[in-house]
Protein backbone atom coordinates (compact mmCIF):
# COMPACT_ATOMS: atom_id res chain seq x y z
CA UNK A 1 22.53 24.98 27.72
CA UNK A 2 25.06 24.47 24.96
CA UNK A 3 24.74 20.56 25.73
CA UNK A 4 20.73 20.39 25.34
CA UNK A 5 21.01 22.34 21.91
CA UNK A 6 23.94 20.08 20.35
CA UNK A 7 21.61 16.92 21.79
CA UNK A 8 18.47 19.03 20.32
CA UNK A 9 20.47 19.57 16.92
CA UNK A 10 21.25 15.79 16.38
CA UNK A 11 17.67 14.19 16.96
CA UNK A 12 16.69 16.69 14.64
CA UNK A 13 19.28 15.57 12.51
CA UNK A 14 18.92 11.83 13.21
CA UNK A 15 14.57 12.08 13.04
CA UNK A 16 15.46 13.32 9.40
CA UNK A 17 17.58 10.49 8.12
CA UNK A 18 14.89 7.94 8.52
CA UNK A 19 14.23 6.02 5.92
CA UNK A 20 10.39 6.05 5.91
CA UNK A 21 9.45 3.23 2.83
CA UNK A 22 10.76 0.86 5.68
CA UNK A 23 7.88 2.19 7.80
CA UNK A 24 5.38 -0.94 6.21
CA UNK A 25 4.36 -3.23 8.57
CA UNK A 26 4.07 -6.82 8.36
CA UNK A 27 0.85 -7.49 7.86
CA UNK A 28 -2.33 -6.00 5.72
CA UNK A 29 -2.20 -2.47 5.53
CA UNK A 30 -5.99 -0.84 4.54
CA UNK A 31 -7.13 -2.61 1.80
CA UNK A 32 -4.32 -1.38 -0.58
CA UNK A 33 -0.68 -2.72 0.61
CA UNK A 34 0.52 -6.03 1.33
CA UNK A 35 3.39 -7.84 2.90
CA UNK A 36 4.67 -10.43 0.72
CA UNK A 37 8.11 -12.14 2.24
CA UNK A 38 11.10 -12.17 1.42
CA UNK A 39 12.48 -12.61 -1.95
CA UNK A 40 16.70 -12.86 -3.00
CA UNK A 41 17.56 -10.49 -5.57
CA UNK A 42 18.47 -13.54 -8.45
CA UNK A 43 14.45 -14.65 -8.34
CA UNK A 44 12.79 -11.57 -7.64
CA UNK A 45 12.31 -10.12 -11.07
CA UNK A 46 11.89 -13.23 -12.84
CA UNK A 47 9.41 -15.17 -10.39
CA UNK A 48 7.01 -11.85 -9.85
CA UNK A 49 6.87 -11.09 -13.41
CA UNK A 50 6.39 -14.92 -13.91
CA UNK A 51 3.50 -15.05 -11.72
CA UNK A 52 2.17 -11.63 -13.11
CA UNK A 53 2.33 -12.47 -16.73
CA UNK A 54 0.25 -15.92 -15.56
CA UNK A 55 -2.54 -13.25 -14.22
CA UNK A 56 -2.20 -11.38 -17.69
CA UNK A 57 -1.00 -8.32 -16.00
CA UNK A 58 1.77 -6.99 -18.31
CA UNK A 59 4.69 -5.32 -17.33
CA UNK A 60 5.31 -1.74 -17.68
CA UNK A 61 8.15 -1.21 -15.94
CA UNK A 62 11.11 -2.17 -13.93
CA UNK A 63 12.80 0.31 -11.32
CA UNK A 64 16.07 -0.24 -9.97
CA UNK A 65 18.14 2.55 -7.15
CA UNK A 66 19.96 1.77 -4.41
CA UNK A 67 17.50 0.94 -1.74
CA UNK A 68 14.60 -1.09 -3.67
CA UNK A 69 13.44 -2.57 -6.76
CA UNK A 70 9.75 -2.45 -7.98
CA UNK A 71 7.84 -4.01 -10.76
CA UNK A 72 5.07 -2.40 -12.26
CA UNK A 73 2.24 -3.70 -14.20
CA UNK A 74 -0.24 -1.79 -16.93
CA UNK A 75 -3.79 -1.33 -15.96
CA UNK A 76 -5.94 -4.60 -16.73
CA UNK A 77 -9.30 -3.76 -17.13
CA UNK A 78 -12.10 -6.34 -16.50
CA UNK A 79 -16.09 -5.49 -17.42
CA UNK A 80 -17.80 -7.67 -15.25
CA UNK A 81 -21.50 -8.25 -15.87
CA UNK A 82 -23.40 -8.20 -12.86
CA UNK A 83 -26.84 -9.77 -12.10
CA UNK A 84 -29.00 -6.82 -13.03
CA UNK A 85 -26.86 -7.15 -16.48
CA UNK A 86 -25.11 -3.88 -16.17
CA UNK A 87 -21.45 -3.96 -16.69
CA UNK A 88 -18.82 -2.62 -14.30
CA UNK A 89 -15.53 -1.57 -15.82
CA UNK A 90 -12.53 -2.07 -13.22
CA UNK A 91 -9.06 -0.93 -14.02
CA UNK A 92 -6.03 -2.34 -11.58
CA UNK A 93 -2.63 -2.07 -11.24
CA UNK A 94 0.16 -3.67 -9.24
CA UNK A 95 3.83 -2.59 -7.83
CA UNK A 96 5.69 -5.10 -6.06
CA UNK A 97 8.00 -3.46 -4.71
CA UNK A 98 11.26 -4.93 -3.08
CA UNK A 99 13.14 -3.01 -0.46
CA UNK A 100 16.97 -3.99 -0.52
CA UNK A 101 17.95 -5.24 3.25
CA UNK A 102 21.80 -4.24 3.42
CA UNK A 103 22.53 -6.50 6.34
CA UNK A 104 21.91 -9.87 4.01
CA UNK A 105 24.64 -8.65 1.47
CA UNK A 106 26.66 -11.80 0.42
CA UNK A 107 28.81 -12.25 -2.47
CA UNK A 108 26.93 -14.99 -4.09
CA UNK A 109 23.37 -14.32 -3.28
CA UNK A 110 23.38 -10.37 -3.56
CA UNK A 111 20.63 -9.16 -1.33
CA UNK A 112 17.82 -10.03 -0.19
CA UNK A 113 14.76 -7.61 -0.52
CA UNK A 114 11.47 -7.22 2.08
CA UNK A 115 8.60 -7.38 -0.72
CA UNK A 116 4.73 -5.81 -0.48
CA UNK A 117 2.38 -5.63 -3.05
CA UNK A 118 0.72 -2.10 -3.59
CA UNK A 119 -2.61 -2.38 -5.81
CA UNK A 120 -4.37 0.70 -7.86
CA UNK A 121 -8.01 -0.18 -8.90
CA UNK A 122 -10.50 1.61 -9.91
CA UNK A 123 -14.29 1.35 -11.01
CA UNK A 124 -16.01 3.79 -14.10
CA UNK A 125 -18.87 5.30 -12.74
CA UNK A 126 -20.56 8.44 -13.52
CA UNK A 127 -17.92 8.79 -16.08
CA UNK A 128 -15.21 9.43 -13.79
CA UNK A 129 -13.11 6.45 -12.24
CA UNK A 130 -13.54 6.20 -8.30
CA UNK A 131 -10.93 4.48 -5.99
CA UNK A 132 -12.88 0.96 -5.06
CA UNK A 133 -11.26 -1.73 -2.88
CA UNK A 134 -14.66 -3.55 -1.37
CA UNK A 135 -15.99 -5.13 -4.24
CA UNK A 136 -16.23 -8.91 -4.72
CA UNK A 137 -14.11 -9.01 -7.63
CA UNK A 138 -11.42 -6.76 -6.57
CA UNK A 139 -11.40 -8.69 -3.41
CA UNK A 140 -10.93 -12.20 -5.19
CA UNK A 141 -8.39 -10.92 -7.99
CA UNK A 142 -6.49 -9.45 -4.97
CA UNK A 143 -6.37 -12.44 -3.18
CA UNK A 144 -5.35 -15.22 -5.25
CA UNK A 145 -2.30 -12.53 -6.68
CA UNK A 146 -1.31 -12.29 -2.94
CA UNK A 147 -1.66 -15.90 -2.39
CA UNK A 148 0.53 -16.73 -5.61
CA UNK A 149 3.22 -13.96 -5.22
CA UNK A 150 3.38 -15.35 -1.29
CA UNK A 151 4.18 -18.93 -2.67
CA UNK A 152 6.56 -17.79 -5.18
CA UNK A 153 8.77 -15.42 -2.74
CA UNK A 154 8.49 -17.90 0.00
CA UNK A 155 9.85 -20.93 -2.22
CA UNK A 156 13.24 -19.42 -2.49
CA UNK A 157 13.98 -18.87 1.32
């Protein structure tokens, strides 16, 4: 009996210690996360805020701890006319965010991070902004970021 409650006490323990921002998965995740690649820590700053600064997403903020690093853009807004010539306000953000993988630790490349791309949009509407992830445009803008952070993280493997 003592046994089964010192085994019960540790998975309780060891359930606890999990480290659950390594629970994304490799692929698209619902619309809002995405798997990037891999990235080493001397090009991941300066490449992603490379390729966001080309997309004229500013940055707002860098993030640094000891398990991940994430980049953070301001909201771009777009108005985009549509055929009945009403205008659609859209406001997105982006966080690439790069989670530190301990085992690639090397004294002249650092680390190596696993990145995904987590994007905020909304659309005005009613005059309150609504969570929107189906449209055309928001579909478009989030592919060719995805596409062109991909090629940017990949090049340095």
């Amino acid at each position: 009996m003592k046994i089964k409650i010192q085994i019960y006490i540790f998975f309780l323990i060891a359930i606890s210690c999990i480290n659950y921002n390594l629970t994304f998965e490799k692929h698209e995740m619902g619309g809002k996360k995405f798997y990037l690649g891999r990235s080493k820590t001397v090009s991941f700053q300066k490449d992603i805020s490379e390729v966001l600064h080309r997309n004229l997403y500013a940055i707002d903020e860098y993030y640094h701890s000891n398990k991940e690093s994430k980049i953070i853009s301001i909201w771009k807004v777009n108005y985009i006319e549509q055929e009945d010539s009403t205008t659609i306000e859209y406001k997105t953000r982006l966080k690439i965010i790069g989670l530190i993988d301990n085992k690639t630790y090397s004294k002249t490349n650092s680390f190596e991070y696993e990145c995904y791309l987590e994007i905020e949009n909304y659309t005005y509407s009613n005059n309150t902004y609504i969570e929107e992830y189906n449209s055309t445009f928001i579909e478009d803008e989030t592919y060719l970021i995805k596409k062109e952070l991909r090629k940017v993280i990949t090049k340095n493997d």
